[in-house]
PDB file of N, CA and C in Angstrom:
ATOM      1  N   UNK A   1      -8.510  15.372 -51.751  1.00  0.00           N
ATOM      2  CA  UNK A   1      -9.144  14.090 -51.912  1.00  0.00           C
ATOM      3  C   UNK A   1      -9.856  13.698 -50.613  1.00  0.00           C
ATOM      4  N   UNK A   2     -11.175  13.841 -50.870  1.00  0.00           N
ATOM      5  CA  UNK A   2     -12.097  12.857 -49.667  1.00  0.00           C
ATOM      6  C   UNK A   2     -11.596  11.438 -49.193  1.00  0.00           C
ATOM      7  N   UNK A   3     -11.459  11.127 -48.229  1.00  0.00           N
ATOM      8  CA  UNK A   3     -11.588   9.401 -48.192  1.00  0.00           C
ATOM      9  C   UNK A   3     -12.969   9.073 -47.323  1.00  0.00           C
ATOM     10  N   UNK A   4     -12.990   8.397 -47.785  1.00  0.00           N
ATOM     11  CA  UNK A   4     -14.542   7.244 -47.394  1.00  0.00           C
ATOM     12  C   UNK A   4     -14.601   7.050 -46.554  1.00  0.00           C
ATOM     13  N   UNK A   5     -15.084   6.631 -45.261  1.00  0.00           N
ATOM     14  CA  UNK A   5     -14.900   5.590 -44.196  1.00  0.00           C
ATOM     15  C   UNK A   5     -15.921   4.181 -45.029  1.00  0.00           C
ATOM     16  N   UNK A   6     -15.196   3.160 -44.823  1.00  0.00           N
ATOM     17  CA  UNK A   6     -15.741   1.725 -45.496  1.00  0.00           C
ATOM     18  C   UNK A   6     -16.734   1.180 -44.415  1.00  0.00           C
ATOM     19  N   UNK A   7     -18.226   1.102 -44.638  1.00  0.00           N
ATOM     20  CA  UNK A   7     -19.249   0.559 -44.356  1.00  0.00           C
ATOM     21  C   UNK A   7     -19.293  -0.374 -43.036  1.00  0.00           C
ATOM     22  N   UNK A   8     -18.274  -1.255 -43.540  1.00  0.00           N
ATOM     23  CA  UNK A   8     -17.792  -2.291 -42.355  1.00  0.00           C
ATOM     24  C   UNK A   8     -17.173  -1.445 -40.465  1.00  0.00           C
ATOM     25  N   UNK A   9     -16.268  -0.219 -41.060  1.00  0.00           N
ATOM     26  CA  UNK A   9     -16.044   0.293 -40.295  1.00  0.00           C
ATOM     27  C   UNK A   9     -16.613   0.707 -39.304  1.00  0.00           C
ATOM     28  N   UNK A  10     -18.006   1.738 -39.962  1.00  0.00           N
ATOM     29  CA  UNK A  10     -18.828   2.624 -39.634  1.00  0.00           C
ATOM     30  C   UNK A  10     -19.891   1.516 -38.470  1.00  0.00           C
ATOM     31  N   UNK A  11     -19.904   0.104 -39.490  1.00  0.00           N
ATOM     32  CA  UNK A  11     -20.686  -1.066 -38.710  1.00  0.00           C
ATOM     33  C   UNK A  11     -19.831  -1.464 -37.284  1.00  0.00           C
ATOM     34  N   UNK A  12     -19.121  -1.516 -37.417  1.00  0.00           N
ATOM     35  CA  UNK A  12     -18.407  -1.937 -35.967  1.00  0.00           C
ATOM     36  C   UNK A  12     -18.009  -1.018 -35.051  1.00  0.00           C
ATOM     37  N   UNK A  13     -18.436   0.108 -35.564  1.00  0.00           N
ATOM     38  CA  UNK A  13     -18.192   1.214 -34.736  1.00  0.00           C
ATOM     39  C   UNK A  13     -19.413   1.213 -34.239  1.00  0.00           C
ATOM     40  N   UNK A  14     -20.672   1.411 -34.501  1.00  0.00           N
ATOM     41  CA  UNK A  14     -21.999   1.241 -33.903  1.00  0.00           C
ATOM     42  C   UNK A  14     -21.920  -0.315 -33.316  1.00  0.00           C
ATOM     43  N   UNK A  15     -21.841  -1.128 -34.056  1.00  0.00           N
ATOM     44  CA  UNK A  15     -21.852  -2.531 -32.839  1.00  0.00           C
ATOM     45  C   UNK A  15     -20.758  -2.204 -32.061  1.00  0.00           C
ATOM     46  N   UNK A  16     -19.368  -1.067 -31.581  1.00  0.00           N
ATOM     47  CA  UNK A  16     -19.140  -1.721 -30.419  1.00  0.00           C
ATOM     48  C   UNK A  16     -19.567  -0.874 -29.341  1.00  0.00           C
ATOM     49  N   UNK A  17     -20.648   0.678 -29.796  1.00  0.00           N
ATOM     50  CA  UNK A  17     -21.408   1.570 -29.282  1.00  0.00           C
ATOM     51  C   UNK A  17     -22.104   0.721 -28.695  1.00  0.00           C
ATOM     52  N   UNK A  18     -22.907   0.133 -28.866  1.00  0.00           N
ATOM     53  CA  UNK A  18     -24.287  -0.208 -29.022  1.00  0.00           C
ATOM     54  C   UNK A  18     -23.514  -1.715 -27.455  1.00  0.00           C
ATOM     55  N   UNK A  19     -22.932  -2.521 -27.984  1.00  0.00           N
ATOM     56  CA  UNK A  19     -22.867  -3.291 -26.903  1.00  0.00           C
ATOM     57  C   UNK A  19     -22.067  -2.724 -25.565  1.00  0.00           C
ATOM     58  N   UNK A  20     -21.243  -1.518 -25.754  1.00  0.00           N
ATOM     59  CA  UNK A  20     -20.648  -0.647 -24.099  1.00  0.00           C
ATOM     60  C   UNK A  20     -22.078  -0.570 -23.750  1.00  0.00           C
ATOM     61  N   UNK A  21     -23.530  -0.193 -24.244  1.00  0.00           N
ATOM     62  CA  UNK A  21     -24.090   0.711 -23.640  1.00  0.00           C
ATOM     63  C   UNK A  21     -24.691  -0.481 -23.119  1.00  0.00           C
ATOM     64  N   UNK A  22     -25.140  -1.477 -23.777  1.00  0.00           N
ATOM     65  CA  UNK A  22     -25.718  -2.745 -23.276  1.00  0.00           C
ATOM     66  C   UNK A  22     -24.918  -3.387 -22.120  1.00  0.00           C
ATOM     67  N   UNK A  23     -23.526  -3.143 -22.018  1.00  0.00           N
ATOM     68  CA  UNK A  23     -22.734  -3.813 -21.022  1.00  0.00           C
ATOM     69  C   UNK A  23     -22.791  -3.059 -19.715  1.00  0.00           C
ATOM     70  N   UNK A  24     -23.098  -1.927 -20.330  1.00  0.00           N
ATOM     71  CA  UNK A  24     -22.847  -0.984 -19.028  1.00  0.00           C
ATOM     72  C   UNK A  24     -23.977  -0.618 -18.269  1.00  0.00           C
ATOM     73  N   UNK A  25     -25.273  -1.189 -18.838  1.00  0.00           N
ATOM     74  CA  UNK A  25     -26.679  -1.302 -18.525  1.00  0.00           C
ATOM     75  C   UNK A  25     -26.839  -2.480 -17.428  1.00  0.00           C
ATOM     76  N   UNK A  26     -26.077  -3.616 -18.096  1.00  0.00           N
ATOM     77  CA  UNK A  26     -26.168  -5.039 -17.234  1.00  0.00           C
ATOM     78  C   UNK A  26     -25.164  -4.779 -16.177  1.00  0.00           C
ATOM     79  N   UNK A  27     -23.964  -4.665 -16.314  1.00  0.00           N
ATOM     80  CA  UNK A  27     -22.889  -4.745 -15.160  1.00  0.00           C
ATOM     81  C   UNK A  27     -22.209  -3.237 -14.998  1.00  0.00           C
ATOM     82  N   UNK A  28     -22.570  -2.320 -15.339  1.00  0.00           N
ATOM     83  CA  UNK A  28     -22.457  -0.908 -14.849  1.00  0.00           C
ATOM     84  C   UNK A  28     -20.353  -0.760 -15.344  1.00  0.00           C
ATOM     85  N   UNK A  29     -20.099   0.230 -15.029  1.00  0.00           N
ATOM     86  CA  UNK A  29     -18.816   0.777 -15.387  1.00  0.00           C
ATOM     87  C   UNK A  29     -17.834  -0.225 -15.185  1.00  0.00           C
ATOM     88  N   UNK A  30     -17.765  -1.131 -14.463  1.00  0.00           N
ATOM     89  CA  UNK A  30     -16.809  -2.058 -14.175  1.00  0.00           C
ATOM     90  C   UNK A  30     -16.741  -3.355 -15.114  1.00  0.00           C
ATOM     91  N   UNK A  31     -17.502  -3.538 -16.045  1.00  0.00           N
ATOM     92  CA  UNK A  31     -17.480  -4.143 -17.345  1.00  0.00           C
ATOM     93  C   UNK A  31     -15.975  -4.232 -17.787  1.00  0.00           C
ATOM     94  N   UNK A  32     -15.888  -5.236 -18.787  1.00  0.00           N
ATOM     95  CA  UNK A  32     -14.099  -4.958 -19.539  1.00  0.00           C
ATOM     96  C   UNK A  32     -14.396  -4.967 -20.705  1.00  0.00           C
ATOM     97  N   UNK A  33     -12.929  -4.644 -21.512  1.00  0.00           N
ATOM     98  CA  UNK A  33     -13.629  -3.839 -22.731  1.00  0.00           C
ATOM     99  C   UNK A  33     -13.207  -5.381 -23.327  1.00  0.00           C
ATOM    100  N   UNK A  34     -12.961  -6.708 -22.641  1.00  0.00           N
ATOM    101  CA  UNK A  34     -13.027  -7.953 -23.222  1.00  0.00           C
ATOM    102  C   UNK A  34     -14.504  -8.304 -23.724  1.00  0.00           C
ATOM    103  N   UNK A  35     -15.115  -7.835 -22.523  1.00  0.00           N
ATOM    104  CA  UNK A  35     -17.004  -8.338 -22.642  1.00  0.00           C
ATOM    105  C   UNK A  35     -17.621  -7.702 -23.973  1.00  0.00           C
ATOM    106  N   UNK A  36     -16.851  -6.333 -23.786  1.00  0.00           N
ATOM    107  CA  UNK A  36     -17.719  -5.218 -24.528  1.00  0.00           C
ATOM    108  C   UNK A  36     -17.388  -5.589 -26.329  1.00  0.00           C
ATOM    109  N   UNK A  37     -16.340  -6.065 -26.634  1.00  0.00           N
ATOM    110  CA  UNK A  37     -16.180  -6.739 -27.336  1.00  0.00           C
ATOM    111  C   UNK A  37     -16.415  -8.086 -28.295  1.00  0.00           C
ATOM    112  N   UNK A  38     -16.957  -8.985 -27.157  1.00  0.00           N
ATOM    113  CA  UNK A  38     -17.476  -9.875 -27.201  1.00  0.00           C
ATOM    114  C   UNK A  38     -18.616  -9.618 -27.712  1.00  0.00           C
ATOM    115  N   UNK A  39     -19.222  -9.118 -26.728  1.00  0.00           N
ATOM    116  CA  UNK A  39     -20.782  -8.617 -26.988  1.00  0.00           C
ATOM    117  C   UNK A  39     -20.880  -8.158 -28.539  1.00  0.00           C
ATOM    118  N   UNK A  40     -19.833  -7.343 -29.102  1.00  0.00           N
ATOM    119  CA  UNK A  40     -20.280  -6.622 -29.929  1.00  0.00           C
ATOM    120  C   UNK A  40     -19.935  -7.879 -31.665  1.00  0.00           C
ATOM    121  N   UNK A  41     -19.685  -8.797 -31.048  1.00  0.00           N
ATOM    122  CA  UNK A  41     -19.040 -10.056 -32.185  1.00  0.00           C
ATOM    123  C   UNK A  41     -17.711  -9.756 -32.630  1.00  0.00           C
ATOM    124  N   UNK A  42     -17.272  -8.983 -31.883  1.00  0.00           N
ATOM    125  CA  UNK A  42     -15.692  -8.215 -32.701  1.00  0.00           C
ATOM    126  C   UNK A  42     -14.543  -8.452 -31.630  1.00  0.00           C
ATOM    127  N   UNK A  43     -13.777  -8.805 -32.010  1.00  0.00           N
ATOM    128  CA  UNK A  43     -12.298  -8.879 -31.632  1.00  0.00           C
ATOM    129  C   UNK A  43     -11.690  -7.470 -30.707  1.00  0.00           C
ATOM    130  N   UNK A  44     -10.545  -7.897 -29.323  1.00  0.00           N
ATOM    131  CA  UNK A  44     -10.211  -6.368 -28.876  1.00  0.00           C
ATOM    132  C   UNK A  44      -9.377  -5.312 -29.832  1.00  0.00           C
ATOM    133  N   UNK A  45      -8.888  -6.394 -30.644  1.00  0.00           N
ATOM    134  CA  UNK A  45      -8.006  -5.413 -31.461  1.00  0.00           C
ATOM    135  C   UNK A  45      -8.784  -3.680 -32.281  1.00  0.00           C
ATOM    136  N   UNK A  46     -10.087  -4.688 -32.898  1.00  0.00           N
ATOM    137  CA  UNK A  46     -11.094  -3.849 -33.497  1.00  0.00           C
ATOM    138  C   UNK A  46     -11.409  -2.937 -32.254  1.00  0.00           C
ATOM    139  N   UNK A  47     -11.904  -3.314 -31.086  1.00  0.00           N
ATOM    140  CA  UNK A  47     -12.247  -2.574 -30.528  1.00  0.00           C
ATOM    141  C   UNK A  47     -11.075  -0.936 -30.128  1.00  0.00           C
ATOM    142  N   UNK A  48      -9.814  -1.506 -30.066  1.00  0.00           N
ATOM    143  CA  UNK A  48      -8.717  -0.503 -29.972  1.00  0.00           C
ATOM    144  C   UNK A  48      -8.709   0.224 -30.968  1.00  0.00           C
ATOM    145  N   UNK A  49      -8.751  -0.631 -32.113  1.00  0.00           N
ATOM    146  CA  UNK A  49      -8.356   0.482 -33.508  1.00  0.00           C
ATOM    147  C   UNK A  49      -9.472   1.778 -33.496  1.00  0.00           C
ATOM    148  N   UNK A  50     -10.788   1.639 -32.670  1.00  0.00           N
ATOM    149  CA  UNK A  50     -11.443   2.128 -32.878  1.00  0.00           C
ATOM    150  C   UNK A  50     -11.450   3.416 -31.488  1.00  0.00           C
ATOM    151  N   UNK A  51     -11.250   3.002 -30.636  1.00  0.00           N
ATOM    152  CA  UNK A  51     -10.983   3.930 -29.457  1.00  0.00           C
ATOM    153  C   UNK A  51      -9.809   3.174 -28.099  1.00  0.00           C
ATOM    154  N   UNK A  52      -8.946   4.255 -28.096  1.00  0.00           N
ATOM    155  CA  UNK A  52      -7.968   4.029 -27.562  1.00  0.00           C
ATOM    156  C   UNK A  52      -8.142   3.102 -26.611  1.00  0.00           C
ATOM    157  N   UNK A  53      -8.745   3.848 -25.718  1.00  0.00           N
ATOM    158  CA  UNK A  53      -9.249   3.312 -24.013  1.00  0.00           C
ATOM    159  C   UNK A  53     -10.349   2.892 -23.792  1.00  0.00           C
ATOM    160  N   UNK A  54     -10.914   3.037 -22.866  1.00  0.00           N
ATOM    161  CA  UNK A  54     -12.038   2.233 -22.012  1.00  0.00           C
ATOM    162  C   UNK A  54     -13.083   3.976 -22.115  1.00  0.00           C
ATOM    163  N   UNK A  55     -12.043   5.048 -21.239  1.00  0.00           N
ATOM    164  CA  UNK A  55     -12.734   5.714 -21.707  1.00  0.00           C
ATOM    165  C   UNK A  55     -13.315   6.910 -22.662  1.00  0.00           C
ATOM    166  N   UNK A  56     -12.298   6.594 -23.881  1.00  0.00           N
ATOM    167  CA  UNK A  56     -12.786   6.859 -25.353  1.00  0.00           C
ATOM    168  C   UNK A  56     -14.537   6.455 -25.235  1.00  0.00           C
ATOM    169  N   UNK A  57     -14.497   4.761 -25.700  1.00  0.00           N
ATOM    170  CA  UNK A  57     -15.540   4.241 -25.552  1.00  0.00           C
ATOM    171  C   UNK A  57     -16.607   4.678 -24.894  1.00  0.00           C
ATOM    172  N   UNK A  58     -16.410   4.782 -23.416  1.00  0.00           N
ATOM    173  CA  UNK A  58     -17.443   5.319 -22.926  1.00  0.00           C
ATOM    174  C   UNK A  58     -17.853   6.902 -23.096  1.00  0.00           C
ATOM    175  N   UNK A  59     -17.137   7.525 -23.320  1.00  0.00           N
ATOM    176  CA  UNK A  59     -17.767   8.854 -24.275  1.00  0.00           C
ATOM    177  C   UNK A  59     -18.196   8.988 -25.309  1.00  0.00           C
ATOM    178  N   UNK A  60     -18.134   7.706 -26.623  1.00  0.00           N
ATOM    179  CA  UNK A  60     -18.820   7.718 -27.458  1.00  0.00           C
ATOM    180  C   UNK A  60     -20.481   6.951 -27.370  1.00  0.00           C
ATOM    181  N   UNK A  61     -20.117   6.713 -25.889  1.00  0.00           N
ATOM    182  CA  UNK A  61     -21.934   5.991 -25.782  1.00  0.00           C
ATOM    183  C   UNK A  61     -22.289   7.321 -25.066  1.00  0.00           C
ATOM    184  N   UNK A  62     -21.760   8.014 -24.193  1.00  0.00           N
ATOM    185  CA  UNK A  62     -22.462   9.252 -23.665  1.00  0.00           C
ATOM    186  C   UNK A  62     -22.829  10.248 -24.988  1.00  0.00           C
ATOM    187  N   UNK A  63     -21.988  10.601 -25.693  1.00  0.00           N
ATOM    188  CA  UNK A  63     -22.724  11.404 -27.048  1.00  0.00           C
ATOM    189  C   UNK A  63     -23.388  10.727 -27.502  1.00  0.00           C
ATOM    190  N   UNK A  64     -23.346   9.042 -27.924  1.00  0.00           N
ATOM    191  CA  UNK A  64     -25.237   9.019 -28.296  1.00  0.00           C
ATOM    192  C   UNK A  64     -25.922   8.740 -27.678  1.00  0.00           C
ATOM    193  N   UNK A  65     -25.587   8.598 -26.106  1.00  0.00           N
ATOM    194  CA  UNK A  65     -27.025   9.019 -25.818  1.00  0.00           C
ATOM    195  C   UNK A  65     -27.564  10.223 -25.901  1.00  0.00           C
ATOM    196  N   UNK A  66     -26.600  11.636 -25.808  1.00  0.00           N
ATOM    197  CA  UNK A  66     -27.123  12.442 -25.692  1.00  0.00           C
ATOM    198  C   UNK A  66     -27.892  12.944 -27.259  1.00  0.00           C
ATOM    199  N   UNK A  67     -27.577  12.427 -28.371  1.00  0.00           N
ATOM    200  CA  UNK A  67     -27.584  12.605 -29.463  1.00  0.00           C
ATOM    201  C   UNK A  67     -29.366  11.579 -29.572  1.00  0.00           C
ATOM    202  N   UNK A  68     -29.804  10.891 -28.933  1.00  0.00           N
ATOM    203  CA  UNK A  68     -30.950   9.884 -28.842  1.00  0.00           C
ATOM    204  C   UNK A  68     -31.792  10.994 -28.055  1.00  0.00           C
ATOM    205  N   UNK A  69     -31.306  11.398 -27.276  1.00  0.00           N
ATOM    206  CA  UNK A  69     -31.993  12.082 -26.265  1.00  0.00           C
ATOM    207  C   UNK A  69     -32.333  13.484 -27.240  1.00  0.00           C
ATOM    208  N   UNK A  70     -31.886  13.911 -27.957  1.00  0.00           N
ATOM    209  CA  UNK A  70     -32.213  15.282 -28.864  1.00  0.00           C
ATOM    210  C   UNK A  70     -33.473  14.651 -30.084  1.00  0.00           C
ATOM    211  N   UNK A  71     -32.866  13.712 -30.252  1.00  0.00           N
ATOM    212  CA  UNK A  71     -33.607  13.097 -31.676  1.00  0.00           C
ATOM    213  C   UNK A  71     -35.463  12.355 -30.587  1.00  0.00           C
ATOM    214  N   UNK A  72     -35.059  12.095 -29.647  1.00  0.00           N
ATOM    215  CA  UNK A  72     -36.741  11.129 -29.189  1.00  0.00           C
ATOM    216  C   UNK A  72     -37.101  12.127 -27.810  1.00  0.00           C
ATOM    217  N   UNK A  73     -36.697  13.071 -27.746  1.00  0.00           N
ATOM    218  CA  UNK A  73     -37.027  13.794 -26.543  1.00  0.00           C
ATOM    219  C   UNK A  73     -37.221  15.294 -26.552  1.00  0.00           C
ATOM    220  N   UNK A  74     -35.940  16.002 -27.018  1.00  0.00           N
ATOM    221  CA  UNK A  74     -35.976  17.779 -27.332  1.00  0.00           C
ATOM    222  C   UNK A  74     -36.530  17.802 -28.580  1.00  0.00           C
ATOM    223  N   UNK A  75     -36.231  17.199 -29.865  1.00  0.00           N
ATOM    224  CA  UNK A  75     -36.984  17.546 -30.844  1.00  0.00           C
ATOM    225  C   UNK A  75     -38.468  17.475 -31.062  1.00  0.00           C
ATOM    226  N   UNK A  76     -39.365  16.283 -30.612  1.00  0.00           N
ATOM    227  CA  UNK A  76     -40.604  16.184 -30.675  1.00  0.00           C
ATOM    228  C   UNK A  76     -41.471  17.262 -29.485  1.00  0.00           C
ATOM    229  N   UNK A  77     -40.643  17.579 -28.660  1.00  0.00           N
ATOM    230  CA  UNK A  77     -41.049  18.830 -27.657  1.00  0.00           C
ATOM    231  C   UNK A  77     -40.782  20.098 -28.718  1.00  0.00           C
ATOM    232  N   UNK A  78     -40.012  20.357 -29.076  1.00  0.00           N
ATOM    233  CA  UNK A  78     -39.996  21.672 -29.991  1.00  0.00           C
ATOM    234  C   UNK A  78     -41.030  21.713 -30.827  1.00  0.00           C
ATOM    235  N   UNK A  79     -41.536  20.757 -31.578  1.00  0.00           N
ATOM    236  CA  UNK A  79     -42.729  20.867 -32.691  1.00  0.00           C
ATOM    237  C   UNK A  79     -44.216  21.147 -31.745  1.00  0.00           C
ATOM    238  N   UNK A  80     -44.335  20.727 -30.822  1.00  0.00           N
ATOM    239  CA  UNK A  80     -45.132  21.667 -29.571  1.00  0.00           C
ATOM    240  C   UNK A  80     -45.485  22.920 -29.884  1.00  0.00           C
ATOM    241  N   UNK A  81     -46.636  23.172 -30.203  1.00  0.00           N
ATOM    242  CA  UNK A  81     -46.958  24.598 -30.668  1.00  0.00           C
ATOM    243  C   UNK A  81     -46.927  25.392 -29.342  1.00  0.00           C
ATOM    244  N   UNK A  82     -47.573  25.303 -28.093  1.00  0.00           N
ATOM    245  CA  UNK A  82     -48.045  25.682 -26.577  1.00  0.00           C
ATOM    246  C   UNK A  82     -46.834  25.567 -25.770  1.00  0.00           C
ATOM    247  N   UNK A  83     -45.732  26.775 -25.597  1.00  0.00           N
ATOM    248  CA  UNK A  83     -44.511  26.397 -24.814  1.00  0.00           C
ATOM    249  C   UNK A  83     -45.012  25.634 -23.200  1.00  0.00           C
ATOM    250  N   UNK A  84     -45.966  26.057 -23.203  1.00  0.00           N
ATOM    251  CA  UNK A  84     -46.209  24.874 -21.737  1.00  0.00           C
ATOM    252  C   UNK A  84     -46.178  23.849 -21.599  1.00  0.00           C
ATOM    253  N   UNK A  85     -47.201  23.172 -22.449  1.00  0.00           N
ATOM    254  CA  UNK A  85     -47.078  21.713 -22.997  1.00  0.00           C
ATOM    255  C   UNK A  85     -45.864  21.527 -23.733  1.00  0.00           C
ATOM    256  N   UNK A  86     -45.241  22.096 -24.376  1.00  0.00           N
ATOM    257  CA  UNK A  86     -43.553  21.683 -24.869  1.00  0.00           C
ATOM    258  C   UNK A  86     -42.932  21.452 -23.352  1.00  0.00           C
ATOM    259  N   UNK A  87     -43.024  21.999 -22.454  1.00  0.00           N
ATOM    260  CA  UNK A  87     -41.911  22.024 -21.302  1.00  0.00           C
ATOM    261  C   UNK A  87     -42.382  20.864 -20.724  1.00  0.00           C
ATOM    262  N   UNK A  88     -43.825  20.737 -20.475  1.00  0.00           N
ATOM    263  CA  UNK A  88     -43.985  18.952 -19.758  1.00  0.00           C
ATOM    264  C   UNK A  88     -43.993  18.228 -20.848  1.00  0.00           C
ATOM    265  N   UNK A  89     -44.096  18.163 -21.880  1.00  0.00           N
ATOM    266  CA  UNK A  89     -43.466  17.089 -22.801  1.00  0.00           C
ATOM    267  C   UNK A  89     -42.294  16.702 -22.309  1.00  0.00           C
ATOM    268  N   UNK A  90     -41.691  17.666 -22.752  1.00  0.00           N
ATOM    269  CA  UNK A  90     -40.039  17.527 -22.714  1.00  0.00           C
ATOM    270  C   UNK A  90     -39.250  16.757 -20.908  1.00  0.00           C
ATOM    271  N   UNK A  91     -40.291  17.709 -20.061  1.00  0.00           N
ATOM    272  CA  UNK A  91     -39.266  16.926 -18.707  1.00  0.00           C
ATOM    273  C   UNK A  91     -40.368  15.269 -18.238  1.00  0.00           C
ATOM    274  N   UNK A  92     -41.714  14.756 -19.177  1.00  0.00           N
ATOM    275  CA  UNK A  92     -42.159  13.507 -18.836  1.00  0.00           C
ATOM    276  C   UNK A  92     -41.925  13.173 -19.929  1.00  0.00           C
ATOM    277  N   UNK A  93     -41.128  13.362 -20.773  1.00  0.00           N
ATOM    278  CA  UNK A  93     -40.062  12.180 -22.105  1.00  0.00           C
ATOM    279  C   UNK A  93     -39.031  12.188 -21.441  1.00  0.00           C
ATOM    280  N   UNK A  94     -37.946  12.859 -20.701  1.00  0.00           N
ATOM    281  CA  UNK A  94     -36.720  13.025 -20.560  1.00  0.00           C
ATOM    282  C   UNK A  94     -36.709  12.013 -19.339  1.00  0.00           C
ATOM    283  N   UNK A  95     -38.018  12.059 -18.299  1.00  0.00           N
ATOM    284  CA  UNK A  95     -38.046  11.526 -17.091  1.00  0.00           C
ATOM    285  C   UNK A  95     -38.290  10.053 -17.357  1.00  0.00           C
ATOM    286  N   UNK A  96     -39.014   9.758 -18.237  1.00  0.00           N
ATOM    287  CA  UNK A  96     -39.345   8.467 -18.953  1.00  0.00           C
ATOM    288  C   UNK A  96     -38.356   7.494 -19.238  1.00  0.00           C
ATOM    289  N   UNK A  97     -37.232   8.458 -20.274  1.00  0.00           N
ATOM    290  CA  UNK A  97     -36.049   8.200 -20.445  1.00  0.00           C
ATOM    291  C   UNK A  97     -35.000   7.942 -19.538  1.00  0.00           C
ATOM    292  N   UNK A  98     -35.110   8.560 -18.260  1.00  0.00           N
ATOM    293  CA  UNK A  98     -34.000   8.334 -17.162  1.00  0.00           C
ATOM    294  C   UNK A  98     -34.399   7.020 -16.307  1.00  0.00           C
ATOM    295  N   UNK A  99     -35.471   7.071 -16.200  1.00  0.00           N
ATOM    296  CA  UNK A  99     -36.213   5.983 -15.149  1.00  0.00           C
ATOM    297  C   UNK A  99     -36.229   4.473 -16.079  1.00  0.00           C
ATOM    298  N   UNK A 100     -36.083   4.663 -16.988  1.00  0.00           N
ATOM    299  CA  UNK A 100     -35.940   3.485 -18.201  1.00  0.00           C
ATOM    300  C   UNK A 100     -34.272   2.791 -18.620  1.00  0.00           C
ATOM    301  N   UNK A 101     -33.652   4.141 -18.566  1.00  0.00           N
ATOM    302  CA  UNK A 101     -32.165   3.654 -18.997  1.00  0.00           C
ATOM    303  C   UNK A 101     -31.076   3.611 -17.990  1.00  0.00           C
ATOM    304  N   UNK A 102     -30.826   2.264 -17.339  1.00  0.00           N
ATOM    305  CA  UNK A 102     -30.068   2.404 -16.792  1.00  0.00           C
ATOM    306  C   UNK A 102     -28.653   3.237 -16.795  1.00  0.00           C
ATOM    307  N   UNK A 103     -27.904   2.914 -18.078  1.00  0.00           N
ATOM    308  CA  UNK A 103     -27.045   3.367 -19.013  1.00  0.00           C
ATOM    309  C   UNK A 103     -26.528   4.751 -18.459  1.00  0.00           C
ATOM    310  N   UNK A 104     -28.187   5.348 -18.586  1.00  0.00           N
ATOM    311  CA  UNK A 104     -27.726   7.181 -17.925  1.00  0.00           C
ATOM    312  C   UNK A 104     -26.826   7.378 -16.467  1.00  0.00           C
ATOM    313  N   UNK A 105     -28.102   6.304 -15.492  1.00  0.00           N
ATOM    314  CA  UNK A 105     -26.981   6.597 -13.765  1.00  0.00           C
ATOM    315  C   UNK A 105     -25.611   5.895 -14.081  1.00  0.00           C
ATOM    316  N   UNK A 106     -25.242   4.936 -14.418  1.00  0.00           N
ATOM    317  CA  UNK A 106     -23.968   4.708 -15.274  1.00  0.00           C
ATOM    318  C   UNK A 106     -23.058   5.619 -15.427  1.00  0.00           C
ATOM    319  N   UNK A 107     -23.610   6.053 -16.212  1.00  0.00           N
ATOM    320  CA  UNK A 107     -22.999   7.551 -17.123  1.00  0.00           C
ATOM    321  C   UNK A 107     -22.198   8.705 -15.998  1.00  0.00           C
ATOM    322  N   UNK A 108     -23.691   8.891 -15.368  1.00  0.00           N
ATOM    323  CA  UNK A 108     -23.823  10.045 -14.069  1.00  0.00           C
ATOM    324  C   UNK A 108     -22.125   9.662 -13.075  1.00  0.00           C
ATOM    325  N   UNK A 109     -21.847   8.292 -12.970  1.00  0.00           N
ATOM    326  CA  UNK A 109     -20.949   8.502 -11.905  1.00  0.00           C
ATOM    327  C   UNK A 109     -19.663   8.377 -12.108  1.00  0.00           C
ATOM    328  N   UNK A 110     -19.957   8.820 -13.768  1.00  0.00           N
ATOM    329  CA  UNK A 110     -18.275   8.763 -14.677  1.00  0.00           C
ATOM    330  C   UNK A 110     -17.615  10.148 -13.856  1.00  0.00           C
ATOM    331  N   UNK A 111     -18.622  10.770 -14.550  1.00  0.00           N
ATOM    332  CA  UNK A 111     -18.237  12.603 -13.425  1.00  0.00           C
ATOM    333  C   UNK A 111     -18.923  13.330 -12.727  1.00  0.00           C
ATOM    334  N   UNK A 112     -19.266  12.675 -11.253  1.00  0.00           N
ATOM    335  CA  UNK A 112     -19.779  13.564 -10.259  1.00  0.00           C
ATOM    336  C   UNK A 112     -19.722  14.407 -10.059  1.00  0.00           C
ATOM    337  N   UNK A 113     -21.356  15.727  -9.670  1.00  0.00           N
ATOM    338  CA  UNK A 113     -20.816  17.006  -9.512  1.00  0.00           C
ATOM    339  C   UNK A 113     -20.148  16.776  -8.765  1.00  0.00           C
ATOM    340  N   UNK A 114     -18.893  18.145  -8.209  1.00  0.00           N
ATOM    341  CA  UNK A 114     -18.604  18.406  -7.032  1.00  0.00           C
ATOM    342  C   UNK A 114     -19.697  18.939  -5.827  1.00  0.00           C
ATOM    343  N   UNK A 115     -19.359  18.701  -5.024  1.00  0.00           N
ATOM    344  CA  UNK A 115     -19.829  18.657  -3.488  1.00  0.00           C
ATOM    345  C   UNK A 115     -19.959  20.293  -3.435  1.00  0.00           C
ATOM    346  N   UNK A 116     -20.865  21.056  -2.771  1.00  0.00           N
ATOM    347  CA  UNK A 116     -20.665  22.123  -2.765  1.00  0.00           C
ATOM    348  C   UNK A 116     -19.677  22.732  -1.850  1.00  0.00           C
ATOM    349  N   UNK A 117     -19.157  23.286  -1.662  1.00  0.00           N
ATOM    350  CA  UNK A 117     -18.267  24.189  -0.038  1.00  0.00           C
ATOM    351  C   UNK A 117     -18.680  25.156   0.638  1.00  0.00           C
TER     352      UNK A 117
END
């Protein structure tokens, strides 16, 4: 037997995506998942039922971004007939995209490379 996920669910799971990434745009990683909540019109409880921690949450805004970033950036570069022009497509959409979304350097200092030795 399949079960469903119920509509409402699926909705508050994107509103409480959608407002981490907005929270974490305005006030960067140090946000609480009180705000992020807020923001999203939903209660913390909802927000728990839905991801454990703080950073559950913030890995489900890093997969969509990266999942945004395939859909408005690598895919319209692939339909590029001229692999040349696919490759500067692809790194002045991607660059477009970084210089635009805060969200990403955010992201970046969840896990710093290591330092080389």
């Amino acid at each position: 037997m399949v079960r469903r996920i119920r509509s409402d669910v699926v909705r508050n799971r994107e509103r409480l995506i959608e407002a981490a990434l907005g929270a974490l745009g305005d006030r960067g990683l140090d946000v609480s998942i009180e705000e992020i909540a807020a923001r999203a019109g939903l209660g913390v409880g909802t927000l728990y039922r839905h991801f454990p921690d703080k950073e559950s949450l913030l890995q489900a805004a890093i997969v969509h971004q990266v999942e945004f970033t395939v859909r408005h950036v690598v895919e319209p570069a692939m339909e590029v007939p001229d692999p040349r022009e696919a490759f500067c497509q692809l790194i002045r959409d991607f660059a477009a995209q970084v210089a635009s979304d805060r969200v990403i350097f955010q992201m970046a200092r969840l896990h710093p490379r290591d330092e080389p030795t």
